[in-house]
Protein backbone atom coordinates (compact mmCIF):
# COMPACT_ATOMS: atom_id res chain seq x y z
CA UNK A 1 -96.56 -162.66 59.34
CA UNK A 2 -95.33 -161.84 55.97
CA UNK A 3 -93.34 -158.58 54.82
CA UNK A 4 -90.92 -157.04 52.50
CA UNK A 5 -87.49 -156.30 52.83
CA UNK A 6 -84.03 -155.34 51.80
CA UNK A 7 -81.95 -158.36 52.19
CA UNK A 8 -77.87 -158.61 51.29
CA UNK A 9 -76.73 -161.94 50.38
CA UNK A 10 -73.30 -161.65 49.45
CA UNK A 11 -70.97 -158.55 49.54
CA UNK A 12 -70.43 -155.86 47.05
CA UNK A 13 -74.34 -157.35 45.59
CA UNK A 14 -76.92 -155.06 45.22
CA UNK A 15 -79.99 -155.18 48.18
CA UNK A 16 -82.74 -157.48 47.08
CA UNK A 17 -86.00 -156.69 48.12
CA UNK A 18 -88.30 -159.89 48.88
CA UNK A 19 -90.78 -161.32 50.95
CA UNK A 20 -90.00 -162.10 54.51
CA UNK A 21 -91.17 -164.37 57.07
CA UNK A 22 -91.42 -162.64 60.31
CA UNK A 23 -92.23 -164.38 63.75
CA UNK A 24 -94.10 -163.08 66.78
CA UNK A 25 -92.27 -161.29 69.52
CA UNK A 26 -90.61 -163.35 72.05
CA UNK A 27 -89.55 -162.24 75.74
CA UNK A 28 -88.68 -158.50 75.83
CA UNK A 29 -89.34 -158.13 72.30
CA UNK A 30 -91.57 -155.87 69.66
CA UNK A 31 -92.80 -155.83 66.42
CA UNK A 32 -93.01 -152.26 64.90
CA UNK A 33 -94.25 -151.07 61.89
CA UNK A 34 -91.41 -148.65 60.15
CA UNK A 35 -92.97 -145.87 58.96
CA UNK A 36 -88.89 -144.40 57.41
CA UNK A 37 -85.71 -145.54 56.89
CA UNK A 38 -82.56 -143.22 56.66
CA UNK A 39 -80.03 -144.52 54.07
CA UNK A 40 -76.89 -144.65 56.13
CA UNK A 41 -73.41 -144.79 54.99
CA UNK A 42 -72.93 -147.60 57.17
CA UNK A 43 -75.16 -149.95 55.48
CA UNK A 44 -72.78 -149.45 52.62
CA UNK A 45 -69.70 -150.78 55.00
CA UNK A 46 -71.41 -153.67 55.10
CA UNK A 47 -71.47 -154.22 51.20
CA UNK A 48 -68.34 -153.36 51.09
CA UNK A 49 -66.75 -155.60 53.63
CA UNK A 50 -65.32 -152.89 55.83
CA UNK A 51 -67.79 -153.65 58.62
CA UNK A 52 -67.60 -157.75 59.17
CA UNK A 53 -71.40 -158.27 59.68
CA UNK A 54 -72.40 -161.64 59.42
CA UNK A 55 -74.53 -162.26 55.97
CA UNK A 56 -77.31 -162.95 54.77
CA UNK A 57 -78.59 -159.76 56.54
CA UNK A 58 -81.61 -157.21 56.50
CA UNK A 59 -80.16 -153.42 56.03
CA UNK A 60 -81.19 -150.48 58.23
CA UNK A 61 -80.56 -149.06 61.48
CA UNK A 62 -81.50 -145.37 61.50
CA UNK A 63 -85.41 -146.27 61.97
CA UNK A 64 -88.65 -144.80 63.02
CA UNK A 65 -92.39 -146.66 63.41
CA UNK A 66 -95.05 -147.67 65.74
CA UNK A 67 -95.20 -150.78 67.97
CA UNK A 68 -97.99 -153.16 66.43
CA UNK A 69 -97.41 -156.23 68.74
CA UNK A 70 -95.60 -156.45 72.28
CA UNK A 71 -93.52 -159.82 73.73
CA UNK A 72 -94.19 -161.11 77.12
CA UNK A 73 -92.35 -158.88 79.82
CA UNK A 74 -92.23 -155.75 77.84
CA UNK A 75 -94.01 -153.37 80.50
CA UNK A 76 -93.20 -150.19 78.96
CA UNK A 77 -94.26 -149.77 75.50
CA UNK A 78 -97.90 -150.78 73.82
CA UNK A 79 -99.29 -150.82 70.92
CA UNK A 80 -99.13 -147.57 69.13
CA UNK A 81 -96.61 -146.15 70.76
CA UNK A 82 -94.07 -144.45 68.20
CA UNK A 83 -90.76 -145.38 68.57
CA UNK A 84 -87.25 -144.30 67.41
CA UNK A 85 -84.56 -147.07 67.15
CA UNK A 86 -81.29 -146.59 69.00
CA UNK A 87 -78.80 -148.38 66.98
CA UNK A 88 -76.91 -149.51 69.62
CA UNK A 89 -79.07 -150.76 72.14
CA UNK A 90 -78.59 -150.02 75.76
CA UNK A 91 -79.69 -152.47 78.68
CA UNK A 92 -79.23 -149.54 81.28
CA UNK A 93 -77.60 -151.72 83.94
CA UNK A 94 -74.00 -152.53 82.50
CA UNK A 95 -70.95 -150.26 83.62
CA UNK A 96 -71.18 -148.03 80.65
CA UNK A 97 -75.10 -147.73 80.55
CA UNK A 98 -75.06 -146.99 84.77
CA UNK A 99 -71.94 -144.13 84.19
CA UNK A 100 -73.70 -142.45 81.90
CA UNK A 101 -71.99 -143.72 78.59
CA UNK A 102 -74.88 -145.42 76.80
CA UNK A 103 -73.25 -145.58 73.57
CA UNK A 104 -70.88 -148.37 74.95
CA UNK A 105 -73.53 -150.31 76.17
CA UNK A 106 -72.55 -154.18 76.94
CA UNK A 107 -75.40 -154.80 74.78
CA UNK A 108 -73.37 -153.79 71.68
CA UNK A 109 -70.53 -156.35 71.24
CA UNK A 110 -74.09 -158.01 69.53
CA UNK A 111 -74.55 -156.27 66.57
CA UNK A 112 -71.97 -157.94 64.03
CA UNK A 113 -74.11 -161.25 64.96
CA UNK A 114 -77.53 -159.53 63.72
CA UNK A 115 -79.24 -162.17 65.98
CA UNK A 116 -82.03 -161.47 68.91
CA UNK A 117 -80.20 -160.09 72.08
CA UNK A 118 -82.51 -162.58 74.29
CA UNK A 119 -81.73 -166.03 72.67
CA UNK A 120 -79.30 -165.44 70.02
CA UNK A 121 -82.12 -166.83 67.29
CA UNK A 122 -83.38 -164.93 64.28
CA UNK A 123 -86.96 -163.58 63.73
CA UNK A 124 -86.32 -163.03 59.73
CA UNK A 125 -86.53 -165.84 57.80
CA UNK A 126 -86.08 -165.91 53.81
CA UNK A 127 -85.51 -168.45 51.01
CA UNK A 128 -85.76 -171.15 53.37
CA UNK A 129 -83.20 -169.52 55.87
CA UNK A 130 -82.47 -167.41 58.98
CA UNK A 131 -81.80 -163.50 58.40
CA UNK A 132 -79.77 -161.50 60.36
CA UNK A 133 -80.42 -157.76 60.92
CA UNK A 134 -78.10 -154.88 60.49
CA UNK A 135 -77.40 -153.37 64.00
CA UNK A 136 -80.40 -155.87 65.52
CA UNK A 137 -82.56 -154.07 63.66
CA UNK A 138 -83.16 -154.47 60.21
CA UNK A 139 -85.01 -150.78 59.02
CA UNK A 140 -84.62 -151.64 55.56
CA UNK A 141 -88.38 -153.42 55.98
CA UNK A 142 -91.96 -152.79 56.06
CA UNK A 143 -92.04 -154.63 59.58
CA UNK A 144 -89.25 -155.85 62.11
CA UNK A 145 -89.03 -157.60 65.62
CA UNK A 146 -86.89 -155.65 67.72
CA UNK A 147 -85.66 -156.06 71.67
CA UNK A 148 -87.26 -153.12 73.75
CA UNK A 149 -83.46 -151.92 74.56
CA UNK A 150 -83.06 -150.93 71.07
CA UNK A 151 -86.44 -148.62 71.36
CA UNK A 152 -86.62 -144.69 72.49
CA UNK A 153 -90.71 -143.86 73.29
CA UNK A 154 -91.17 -140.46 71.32
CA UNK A 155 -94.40 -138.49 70.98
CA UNK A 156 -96.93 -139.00 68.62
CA UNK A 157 -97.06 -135.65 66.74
CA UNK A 158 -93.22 -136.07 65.77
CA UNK A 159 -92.90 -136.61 61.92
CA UNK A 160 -91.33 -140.55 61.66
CA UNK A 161 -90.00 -139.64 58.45
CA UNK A 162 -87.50 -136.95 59.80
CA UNK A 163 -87.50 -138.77 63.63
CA UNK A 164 -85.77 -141.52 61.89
CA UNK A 165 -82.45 -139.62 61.50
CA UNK A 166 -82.10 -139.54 64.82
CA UNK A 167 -81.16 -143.00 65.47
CA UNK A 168 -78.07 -142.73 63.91
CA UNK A 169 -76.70 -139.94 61.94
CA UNK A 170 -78.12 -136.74 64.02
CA UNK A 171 -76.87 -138.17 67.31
CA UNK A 172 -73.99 -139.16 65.54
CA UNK A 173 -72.67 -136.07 64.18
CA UNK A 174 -74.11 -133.76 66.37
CA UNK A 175 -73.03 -135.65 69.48
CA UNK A 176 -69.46 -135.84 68.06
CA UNK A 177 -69.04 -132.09 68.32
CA UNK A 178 -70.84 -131.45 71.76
CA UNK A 179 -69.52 -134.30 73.39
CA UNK A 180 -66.71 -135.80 72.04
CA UNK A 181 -65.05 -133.01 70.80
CA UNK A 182 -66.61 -130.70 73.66
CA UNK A 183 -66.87 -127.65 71.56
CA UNK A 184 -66.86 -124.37 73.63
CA UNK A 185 -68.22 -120.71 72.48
CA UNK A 186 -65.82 -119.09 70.53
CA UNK A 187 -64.01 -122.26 68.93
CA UNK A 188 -62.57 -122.36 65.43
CA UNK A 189 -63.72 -125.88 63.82
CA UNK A 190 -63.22 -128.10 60.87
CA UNK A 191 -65.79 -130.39 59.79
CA UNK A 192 -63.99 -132.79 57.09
CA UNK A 193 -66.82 -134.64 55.25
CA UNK A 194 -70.39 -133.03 54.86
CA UNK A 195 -72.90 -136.24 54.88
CA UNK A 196 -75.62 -137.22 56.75
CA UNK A 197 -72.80 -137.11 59.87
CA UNK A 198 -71.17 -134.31 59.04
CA UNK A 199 -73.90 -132.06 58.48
CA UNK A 200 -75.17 -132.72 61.85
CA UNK A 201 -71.56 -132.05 63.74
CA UNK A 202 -71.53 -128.85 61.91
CA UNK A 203 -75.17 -127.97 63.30
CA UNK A 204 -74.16 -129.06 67.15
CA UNK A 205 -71.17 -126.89 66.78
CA UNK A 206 -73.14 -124.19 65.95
CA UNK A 207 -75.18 -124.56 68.64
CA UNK A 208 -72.18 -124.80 71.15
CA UNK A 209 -71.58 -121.32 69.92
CA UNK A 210 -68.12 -121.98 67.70
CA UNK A 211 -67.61 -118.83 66.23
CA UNK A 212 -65.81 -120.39 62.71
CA UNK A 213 -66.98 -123.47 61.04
CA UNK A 214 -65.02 -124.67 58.21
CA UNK A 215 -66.83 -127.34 56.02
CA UNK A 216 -64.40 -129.64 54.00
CA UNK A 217 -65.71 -131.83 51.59
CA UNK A 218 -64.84 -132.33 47.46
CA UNK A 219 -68.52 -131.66 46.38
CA UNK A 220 -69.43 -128.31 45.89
CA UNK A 221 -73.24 -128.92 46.29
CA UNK A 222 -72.31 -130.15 50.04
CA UNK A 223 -70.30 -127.32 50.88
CA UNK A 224 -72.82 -125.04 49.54
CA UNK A 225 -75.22 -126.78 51.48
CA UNK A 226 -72.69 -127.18 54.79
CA UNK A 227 -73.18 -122.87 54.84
CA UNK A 228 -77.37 -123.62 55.45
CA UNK A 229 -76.12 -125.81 58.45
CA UNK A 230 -74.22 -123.68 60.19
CA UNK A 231 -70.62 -123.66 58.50
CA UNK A 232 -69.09 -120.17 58.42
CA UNK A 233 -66.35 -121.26 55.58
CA UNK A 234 -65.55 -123.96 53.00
CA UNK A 235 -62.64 -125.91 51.19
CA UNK A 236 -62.67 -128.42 48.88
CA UNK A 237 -59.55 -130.32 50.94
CA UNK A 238 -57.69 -130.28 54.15
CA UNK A 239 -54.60 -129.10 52.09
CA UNK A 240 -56.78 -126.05 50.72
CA UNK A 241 -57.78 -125.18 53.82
CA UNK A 242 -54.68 -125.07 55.63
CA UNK A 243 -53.68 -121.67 54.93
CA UNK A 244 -56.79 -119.52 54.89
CA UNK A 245 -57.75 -121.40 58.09
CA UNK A 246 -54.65 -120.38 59.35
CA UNK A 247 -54.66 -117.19 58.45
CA UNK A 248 -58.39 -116.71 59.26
CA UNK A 249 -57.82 -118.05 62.94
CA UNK A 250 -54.83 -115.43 63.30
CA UNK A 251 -52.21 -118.64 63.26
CA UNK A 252 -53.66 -120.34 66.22
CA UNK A 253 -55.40 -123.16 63.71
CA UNK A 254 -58.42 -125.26 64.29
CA UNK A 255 -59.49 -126.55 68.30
CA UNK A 256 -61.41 -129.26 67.05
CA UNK A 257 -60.84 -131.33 64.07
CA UNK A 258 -64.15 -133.36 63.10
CA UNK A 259 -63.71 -136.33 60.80
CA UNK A 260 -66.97 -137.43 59.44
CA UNK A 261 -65.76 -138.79 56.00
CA UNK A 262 -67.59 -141.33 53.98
CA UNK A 263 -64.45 -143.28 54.60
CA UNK A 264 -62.08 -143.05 56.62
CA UNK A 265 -58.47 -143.22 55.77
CA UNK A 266 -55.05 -143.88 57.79
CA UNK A 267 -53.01 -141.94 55.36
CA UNK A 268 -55.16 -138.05 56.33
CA UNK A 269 -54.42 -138.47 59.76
CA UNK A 270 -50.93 -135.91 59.57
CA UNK A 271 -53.03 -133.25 57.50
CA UNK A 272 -55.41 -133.46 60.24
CA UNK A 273 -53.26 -132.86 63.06
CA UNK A 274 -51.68 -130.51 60.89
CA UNK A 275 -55.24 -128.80 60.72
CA UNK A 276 -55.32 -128.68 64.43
CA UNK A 277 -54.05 -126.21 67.23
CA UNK A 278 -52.05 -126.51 70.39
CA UNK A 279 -54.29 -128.76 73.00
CA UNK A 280 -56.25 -129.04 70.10
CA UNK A 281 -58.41 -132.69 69.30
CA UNK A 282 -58.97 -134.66 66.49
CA UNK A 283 -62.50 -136.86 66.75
CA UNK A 284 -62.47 -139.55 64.63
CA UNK A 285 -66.14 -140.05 63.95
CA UNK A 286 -65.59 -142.00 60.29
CA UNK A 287 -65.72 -145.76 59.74
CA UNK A 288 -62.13 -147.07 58.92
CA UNK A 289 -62.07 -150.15 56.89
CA UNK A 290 -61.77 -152.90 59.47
CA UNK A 291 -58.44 -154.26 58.31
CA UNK A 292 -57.00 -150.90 58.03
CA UNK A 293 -54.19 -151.45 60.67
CA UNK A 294 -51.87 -147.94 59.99
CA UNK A 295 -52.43 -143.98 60.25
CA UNK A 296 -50.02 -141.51 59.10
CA UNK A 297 -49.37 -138.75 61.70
CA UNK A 298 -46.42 -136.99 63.38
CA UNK A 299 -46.45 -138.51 67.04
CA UNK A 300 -44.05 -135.53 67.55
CA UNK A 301 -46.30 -132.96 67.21
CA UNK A 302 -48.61 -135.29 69.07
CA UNK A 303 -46.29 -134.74 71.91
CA UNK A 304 -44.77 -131.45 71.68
CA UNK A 305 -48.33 -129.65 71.05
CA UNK A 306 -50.38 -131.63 73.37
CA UNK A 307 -52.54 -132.54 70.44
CA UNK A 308 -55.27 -135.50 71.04
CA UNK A 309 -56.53 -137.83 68.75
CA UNK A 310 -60.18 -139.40 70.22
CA UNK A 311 -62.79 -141.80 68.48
CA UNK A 312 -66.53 -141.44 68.73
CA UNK A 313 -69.37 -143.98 68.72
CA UNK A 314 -72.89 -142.78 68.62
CA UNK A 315 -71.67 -139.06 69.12
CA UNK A 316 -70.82 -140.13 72.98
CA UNK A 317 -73.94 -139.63 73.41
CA UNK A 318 -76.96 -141.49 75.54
CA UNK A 319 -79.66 -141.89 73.00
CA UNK A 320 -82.40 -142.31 76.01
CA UNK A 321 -81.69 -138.22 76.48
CA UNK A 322 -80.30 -137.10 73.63
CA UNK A 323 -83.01 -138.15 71.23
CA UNK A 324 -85.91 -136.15 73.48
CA UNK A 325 -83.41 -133.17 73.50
CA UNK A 326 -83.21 -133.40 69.45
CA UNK A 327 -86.59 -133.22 69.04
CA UNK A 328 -87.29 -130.04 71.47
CA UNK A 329 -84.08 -128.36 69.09
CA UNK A 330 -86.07 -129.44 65.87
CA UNK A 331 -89.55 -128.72 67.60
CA UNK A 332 -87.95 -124.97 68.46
CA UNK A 333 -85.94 -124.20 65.30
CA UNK A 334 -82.70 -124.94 66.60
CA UNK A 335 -81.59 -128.04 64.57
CA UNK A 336 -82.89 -128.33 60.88
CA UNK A 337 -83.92 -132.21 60.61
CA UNK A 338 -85.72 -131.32 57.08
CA UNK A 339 -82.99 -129.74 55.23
CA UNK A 340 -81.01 -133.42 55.54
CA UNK A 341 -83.29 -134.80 53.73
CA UNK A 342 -82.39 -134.28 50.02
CA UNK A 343 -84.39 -137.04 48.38
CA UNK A 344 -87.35 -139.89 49.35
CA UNK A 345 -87.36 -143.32 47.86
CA UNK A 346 -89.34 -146.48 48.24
CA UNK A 347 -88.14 -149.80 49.68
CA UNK A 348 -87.71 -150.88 46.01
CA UNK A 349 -85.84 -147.74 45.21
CA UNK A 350 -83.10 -148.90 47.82
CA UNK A 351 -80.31 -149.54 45.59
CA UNK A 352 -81.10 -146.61 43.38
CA UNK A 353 -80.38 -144.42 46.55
CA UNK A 354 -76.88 -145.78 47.69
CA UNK A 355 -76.45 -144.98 43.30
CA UNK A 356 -76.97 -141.60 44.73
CA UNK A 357 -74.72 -142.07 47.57
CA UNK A 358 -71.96 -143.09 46.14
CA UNK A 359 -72.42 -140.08 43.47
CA UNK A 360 -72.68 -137.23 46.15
CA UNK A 361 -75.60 -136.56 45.24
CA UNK A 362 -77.13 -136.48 49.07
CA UNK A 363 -76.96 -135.60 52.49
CA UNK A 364 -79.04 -138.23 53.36
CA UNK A 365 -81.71 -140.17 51.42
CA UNK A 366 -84.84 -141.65 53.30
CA UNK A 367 -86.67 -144.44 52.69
CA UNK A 368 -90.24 -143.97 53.43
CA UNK A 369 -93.19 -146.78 53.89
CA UNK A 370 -97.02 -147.24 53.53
């Protein structure tokens, strides 16, 4: 069948949105019909060259839809079902998946190839040539041909145009604060960059009942917006926090040290762990250019303060659970999918929304199909 898509041909180009060729499902495989697209920071990585993905490639992984068309050997999804994508897929059998760490699944050394997990071919075809998908799944489209391990069944009365988020940045975020930092009631923490990820870690530790929340981001609209999430107090930079966070936490500094910048960068790392308390912990949630090689930080205090730096992938989460349990929160008032929304485009308005990105102008923008 035929669709449209946004397709990048060559880094640092805009998305070009054309006509696609898209083949039937194969073994294990669906065809789903997005309904949204969140407009992940990620995707920008990829224009950018920090995340080696191999081009040409269709953007999007932080998708919602409903299955139109089912492979051979798919037994547990039909037609109509609504789905969330999983942006890293998980097979369920490999060491990670069977221990409970999902986010590491086997499954995801795949996704810089953008090619099907079941025979290493492409589904997408443009101008004559194979397309690769962003993540394996390629949201930026009207249609897409996905493996069933990339797919989390949701109910049918869940709005796709806020379920979206959760297949990347709501997970993300809030996962990075629950689980990888393992906020506990009565924390102090410091949230340093409030995007689509950010927001989220500020609203999971919130709900693990931290009793200070310091947002840290340049843009005043996002700080302002940081106190509807959650946060308690702002600063425009680490270095202006440093002192009213100390003096606010009586000296004793911040447990838990969230970095959810749009970019990461080696040379923050010492105001960081200068941020953070004794047995305190630094999750480094960010993307990191991927020939960034060096981080600035005090191994001393490392050492003599028992400090710990940890990454997170997919908030350490397992995406099977954690997207169900994200959609009771939302379904009960508990996490605020809506207010991450700040503005709707079209598949043709894709590049005008990264604009926005790159401006500050949003949390997180969201694509949204007929």
């Amino acid at each position: 069948m035929q669709t449209k898509a946004a397709i990048l041909w060559e880094m640092n180009t805009p998305w070009s949105v054309e006509d696609v060729e898209l083949d039937d499902p194969k073994v294990g495989e669906v065809r789903v019909k997005l309904a949204a697209s969140g407009m992940c920071h990620s995707d920008e990585h990829v224009v950018t060259g920090d995340l080696p993905f191999e081009l040409p490639l269709i953007g999007g992984h932080e998708g919602a839809g409903v299955v139109e068309a089912v492979g051979p050997g798919v037994s547990w999804l039909e037609e109509g079902d609504h789905v969330v994508f999983g942006f890293i897929p998980s097979c369920g059998r490999c060491p990670s998946c069977s221990t409970g760490h999902q986010n590491l699944c086997d499954m995801g050394a795949l996704l810089g190839t953008g090619k099907q997990i079941a025979d290493g071919t492409s589904r997408h075809h443009a101008q004559g040539k194979d397309i690769n998908t962003m993540c394996l799944l390629g949201t930026f489209s009207h249609h897409t041909v996905v493996n069933e391990a990339s797919c989390i069944k949701i109910d049918k009365d869940v709005p796709l145009e806020r379920a979206c988020l959760l297949g990347c940045g709501v997970v993300t975020g809030w996962g990075s604060s629950v689980y990888s930092a393992e906020v506990q009631a009565g924390d102090v923490v410091a949230v340093v960059g409030v995007g689509g990820i950010g927001a989220n870690a500020i609203q999971g530790a919130k709900l693990a009942g931290a009793k200070q929340i310091w947002a840290i981001d340049p843009i005043e609209s996002k700080r302002e917006k940081a106190m509807e999430f959650g946060a308690t107090h702002t600063a425009a930079s680490m270095a202006e926090a440093m002192e009213p966070l100390g003096a606010a936490s009586w000296g004793t500094m911040a447990n838990k040290v969230i970095m959810t910048m749009g970019v990461g960068a080696g040379e923050v790392m010492i105001e960081a762990l200068a941020l953070t308390a004794k047995r305190g912990r630094v999750v480094v949630t960010n993307i990191h250019p991927a020939m960034e090689m060096s981080a600035s930080m005090s191994l001393l205090d490392l050492t003599l303060m028992e400090k710990q730096v940890v990454g997170s992938l997919f908030g350490s989460g397992n995406p099977r659970s954690d997207i169900p349990k994200l959609i009771s929160l939302y379904r009960e008032g508990q996490l605020d999918l809506d207010g991450l929304v700040t503005k709707e485009y079209t598949l043709d308005g894709v590049n005008d929304g990264y604009d926005d990105m790159r401006a500050g102008k949003n949390i997180r923008g969201v694509m949204v199909y007929n």
